[in-house]
C-alpha atoms as a PDB file:
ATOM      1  CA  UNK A   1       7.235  -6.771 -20.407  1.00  0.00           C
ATOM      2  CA  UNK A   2       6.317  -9.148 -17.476  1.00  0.00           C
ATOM      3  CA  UNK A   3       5.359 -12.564 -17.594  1.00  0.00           C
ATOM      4  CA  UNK A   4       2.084 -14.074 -17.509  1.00  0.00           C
ATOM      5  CA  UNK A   5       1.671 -15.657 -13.937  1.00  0.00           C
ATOM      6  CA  UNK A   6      -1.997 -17.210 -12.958  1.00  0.00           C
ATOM      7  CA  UNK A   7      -3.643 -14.482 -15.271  1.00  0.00           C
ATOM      8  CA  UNK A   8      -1.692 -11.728 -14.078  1.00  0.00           C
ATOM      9  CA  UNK A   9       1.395  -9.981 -14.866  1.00  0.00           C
ATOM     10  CA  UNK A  10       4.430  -9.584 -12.718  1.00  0.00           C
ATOM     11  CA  UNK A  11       5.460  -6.047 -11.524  1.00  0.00           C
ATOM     12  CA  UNK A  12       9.154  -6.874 -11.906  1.00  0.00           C
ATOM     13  CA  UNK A  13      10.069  -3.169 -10.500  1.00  0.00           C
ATOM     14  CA  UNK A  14       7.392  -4.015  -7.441  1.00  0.00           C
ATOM     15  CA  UNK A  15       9.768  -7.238  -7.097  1.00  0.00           C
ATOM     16  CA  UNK A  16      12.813  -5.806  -6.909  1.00  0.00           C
ATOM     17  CA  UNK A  17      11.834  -2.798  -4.616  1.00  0.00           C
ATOM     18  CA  UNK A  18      10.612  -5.343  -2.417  1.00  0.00           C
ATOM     19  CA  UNK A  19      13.993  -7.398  -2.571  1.00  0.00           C
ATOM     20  CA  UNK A  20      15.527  -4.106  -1.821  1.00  0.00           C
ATOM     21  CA  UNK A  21      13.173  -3.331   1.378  1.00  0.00           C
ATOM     22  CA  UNK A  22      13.856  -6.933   2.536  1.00  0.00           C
ATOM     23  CA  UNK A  23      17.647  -6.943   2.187  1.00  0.00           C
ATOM     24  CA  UNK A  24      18.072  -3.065   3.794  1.00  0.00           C
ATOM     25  CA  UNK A  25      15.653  -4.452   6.635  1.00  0.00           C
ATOM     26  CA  UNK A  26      16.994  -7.144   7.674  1.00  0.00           C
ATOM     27  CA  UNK A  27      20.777  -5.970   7.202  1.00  0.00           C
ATOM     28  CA  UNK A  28      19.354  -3.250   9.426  1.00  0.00           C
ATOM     29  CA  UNK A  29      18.166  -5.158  11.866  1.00  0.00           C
ATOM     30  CA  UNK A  30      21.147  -8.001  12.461  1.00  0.00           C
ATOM     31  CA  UNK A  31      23.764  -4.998  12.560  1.00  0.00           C
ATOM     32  CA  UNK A  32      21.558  -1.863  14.235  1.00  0.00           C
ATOM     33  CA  UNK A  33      19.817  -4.156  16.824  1.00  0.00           C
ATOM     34  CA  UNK A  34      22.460  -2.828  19.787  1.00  0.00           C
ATOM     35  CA  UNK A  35      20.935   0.873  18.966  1.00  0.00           C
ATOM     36  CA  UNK A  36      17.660  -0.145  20.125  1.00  0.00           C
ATOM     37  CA  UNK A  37      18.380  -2.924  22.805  1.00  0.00           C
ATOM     38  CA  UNK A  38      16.909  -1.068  26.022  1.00  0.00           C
ATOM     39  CA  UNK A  39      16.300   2.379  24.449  1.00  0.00           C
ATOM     40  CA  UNK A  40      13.131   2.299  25.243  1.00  0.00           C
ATOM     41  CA  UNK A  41      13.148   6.330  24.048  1.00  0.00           C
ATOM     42  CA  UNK A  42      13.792   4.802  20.170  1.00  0.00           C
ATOM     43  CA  UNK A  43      11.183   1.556  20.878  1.00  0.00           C
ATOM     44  CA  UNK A  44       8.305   4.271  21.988  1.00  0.00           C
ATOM     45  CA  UNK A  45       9.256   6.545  18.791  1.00  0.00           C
ATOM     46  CA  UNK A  46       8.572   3.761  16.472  1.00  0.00           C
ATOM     47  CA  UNK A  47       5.366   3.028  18.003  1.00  0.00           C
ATOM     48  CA  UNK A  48       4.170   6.155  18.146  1.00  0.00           C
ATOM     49  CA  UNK A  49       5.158   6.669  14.095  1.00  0.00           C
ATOM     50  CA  UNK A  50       3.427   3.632  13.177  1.00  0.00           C
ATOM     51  CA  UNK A  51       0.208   4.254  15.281  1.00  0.00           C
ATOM     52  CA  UNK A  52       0.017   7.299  13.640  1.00  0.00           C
ATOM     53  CA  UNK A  53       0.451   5.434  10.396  1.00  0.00           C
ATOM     54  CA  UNK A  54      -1.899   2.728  11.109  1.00  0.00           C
ATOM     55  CA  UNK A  55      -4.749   5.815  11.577  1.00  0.00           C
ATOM     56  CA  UNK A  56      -3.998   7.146   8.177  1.00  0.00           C
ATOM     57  CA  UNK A  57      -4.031   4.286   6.460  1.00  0.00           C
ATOM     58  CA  UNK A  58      -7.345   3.142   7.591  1.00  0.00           C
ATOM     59  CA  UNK A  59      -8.415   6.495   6.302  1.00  0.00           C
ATOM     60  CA  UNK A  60      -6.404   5.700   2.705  1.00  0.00           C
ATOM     61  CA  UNK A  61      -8.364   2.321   2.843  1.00  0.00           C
ATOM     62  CA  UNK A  62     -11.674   3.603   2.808  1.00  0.00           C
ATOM     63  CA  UNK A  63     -11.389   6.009   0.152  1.00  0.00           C
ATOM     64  CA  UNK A  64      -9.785   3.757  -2.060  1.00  0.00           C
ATOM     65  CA  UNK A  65     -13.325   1.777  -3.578  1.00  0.00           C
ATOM     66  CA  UNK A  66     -15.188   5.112  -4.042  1.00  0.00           C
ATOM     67  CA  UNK A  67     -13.232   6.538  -7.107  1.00  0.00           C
ATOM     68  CA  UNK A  68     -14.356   3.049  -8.658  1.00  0.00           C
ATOM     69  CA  UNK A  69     -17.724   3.547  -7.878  1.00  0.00           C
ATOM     70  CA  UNK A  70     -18.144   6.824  -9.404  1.00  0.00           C
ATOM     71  CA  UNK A  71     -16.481   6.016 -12.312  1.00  0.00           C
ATOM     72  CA  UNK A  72     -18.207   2.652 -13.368  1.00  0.00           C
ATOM     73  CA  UNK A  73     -20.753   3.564 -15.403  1.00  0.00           C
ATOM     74  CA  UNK A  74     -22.850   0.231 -15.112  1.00  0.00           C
ATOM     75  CA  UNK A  75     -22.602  -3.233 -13.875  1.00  0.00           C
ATOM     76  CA  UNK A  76     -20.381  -4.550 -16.117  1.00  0.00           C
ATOM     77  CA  UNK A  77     -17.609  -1.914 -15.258  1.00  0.00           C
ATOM     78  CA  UNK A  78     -18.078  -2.555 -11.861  1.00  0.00           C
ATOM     79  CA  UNK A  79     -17.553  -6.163 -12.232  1.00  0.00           C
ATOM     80  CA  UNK A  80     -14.188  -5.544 -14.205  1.00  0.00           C
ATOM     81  CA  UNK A  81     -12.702  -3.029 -11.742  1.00  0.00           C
ATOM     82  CA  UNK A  82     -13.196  -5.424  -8.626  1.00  0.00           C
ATOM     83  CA  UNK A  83     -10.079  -7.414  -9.195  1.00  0.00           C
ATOM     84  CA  UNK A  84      -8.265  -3.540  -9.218  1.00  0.00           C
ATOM     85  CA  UNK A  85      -9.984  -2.599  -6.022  1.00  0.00           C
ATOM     86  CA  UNK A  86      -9.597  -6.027  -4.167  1.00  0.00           C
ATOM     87  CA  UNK A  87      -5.446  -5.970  -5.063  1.00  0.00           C
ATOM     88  CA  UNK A  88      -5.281  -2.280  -3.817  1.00  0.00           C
ATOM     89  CA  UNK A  89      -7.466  -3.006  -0.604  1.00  0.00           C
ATOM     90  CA  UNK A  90      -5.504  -6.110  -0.315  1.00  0.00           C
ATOM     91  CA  UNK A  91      -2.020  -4.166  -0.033  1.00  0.00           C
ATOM     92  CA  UNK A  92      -3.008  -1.554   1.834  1.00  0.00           C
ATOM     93  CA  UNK A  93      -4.456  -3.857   4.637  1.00  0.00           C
ATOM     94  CA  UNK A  94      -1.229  -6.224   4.589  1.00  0.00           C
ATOM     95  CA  UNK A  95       0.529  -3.276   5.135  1.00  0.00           C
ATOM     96  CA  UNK A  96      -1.840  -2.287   8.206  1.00  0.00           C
ATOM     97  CA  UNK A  97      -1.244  -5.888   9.710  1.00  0.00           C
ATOM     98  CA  UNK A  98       2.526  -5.348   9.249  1.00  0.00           C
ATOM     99  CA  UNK A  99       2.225  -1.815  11.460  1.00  0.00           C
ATOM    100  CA  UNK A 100       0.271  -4.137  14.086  1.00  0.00           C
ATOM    101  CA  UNK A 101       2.689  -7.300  13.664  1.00  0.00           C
ATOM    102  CA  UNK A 102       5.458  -4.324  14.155  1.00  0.00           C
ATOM    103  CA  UNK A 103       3.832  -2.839  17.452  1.00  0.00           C
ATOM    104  CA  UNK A 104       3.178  -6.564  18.794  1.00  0.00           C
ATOM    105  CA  UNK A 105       6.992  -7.225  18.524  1.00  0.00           C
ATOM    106  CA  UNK A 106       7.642  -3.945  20.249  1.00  0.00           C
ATOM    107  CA  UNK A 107       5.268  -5.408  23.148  1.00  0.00           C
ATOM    108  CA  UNK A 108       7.204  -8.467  22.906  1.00  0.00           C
ATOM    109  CA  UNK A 109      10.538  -6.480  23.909  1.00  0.00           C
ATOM    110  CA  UNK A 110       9.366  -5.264  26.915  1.00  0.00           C
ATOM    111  CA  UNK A 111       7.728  -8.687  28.192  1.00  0.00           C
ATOM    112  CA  UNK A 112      10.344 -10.640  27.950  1.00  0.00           C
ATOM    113  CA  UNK A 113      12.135 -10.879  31.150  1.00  0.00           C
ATOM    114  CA  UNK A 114      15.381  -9.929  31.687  1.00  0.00           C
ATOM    115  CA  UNK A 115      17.067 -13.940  32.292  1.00  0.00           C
ATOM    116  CA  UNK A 116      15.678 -13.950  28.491  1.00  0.00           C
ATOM    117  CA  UNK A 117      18.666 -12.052  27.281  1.00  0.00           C
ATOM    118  CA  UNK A 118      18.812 -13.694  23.885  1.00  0.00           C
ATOM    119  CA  UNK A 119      15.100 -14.065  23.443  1.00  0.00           C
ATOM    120  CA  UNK A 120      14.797  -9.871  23.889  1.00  0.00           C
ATOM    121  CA  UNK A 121      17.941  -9.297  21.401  1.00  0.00           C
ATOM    122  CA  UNK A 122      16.365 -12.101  18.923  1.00  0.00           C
ATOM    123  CA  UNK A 123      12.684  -9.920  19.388  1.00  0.00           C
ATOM    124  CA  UNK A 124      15.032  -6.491  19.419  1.00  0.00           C
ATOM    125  CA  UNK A 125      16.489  -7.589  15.866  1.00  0.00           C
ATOM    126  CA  UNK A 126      13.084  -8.596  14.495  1.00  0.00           C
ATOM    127  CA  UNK A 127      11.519  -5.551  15.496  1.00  0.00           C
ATOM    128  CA  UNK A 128      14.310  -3.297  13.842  1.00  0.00           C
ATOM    129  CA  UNK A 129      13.850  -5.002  10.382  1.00  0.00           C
ATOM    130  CA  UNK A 130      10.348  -4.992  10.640  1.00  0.00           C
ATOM    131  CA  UNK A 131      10.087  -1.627  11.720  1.00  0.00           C
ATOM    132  CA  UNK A 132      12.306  -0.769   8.283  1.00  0.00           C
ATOM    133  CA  UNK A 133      11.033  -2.522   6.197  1.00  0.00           C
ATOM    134  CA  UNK A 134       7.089  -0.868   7.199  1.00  0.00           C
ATOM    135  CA  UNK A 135       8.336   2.657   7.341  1.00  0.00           C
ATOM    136  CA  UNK A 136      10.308   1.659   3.391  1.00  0.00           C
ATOM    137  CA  UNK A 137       7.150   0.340   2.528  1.00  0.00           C
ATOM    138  CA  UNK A 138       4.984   3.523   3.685  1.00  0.00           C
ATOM    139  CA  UNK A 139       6.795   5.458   1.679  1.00  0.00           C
ATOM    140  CA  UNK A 140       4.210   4.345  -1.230  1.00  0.00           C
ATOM    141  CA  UNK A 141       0.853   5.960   1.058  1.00  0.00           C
ATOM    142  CA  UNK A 142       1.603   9.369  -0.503  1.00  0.00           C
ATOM    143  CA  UNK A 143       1.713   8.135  -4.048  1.00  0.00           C
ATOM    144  CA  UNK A 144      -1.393   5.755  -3.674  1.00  0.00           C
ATOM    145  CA  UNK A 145      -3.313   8.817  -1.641  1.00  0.00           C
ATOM    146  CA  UNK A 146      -3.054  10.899  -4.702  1.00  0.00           C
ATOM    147  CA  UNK A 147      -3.800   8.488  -7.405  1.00  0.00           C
ATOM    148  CA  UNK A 148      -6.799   7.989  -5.224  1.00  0.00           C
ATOM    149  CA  UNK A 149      -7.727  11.297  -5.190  1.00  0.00           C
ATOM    150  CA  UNK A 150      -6.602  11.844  -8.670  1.00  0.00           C
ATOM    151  CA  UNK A 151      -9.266   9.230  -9.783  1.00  0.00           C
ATOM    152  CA  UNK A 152     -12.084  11.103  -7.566  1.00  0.00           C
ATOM    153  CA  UNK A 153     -11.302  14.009  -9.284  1.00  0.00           C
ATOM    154  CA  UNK A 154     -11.444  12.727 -12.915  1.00  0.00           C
ATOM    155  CA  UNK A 155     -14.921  10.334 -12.000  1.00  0.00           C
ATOM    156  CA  UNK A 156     -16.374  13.707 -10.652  1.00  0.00           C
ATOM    157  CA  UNK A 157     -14.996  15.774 -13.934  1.00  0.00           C
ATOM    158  CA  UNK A 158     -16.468  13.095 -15.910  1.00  0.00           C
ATOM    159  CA  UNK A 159     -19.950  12.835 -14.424  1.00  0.00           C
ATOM    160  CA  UNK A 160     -20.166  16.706 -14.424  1.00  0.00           C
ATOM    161  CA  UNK A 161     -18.757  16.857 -18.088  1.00  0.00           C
ATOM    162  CA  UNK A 162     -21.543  18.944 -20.939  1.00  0.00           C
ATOM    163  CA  UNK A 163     -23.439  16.345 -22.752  1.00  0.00           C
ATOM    164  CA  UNK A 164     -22.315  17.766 -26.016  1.00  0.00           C
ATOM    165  CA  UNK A 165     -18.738  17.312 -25.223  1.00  0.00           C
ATOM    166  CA  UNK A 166     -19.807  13.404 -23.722  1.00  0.00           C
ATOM    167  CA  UNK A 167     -21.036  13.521 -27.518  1.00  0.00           C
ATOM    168  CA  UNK A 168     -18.013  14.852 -29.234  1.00  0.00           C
ATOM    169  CA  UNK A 169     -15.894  12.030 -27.401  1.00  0.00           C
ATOM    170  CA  UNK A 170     -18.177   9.468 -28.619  1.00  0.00           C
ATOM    171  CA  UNK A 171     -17.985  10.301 -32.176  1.00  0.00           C
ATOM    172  CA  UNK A 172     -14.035  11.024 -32.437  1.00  0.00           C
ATOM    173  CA  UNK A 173     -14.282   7.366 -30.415  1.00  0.00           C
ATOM    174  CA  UNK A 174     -16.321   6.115 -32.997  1.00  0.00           C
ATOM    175  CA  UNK A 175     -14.068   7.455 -35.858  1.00  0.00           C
ATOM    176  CA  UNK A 176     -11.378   5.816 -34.886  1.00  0.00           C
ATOM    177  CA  UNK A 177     -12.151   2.206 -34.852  1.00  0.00           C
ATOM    178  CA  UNK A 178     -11.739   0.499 -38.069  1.00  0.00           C
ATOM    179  CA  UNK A 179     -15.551  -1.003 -38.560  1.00  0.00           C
ATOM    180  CA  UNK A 180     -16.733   2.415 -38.416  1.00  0.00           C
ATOM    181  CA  UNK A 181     -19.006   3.714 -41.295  1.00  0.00           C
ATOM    182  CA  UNK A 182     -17.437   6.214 -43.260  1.00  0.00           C
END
């Protein structure tokens, strides 16, 4: 259904929710700004969520690889999952830096000095869409938490699985490709 771009294929529906995320934050942030310019009660909320955040998804990130491990059965299958484990660690790290990037611009608001009216609302507006756009984005942790776990559970089934039923799969396998002696 996607097209073929450098080897991979495009997540059209990954596009357009991220089209979505960008449009909602930054409409939030030109036309909400005012709600957080010197609230420094909303500012501290919003760092306080995404610290949190940042903690659990350092914890997301280092479960992520050790599904894949279990399940690989040799060399080869580790080689072909890497690409799968490098995008996931990949997106779950960007999203880490954006929680930092997010808490740096909240910084930024309170540094700036008060002759740097338009410098502060500029920062103000920047940190509002970011801060969106993270918190739309984090909505995706729970998901990717339990597909993690899902695929813990199912390695562990699998290496704990009878031999005889290991067997049974390998033969009904076997039966249905089209080489197969009959």
């Amino acid at each position: 259904m996607g097209t073929v771009l450098r080897g991979t294929k495009t997540d059209w529906g990954r596009l357009g929710k991220l089209a979505v995320a960008v449009a909602v934050s930054a409409a939030v942030g030109y036309f909400f700004q005012p709600m957080v310019a010197g609230n420094t009660n909303a500012v501290n909320t919003v760092v306080t969520i995404f610290s949190i955040l940042a903690g659990f998804l350092i914890a997301v990130i280092t479960l992520i690889a050790e599904p894949t491990l279990k399940q690989a059965k040799n060399w080869q299958e580790l080689q072909l999952m890497k690409k799968t484990v490098q995008r996931k660690l990949f997106r779950q790290k960007l999203l880490f830096f954006l929680y930092l990037i997010t808490l740096g611009v909240a910084l930024g608001t309170f540094l700036v000095p008060d002759t740097q009216a338009e410098l502060r609302r500029w920062l103000e507006t920047v940190f509002l869409g970011l801060a969106t756009f993270v918190f739309l984005a984090s909505f995706d942790l729970p998901g990717s938490l339990m597909k993690i776990q899902m695929e813990r559970y199912e390695a562990e089934m699998d290496a704990t699985k009878p031999q005889v039923l290991k067997d049974a799969a390998k033969a009904a396998d076997a039966a249905k490709k089209p080489d197969a002696p009959k």
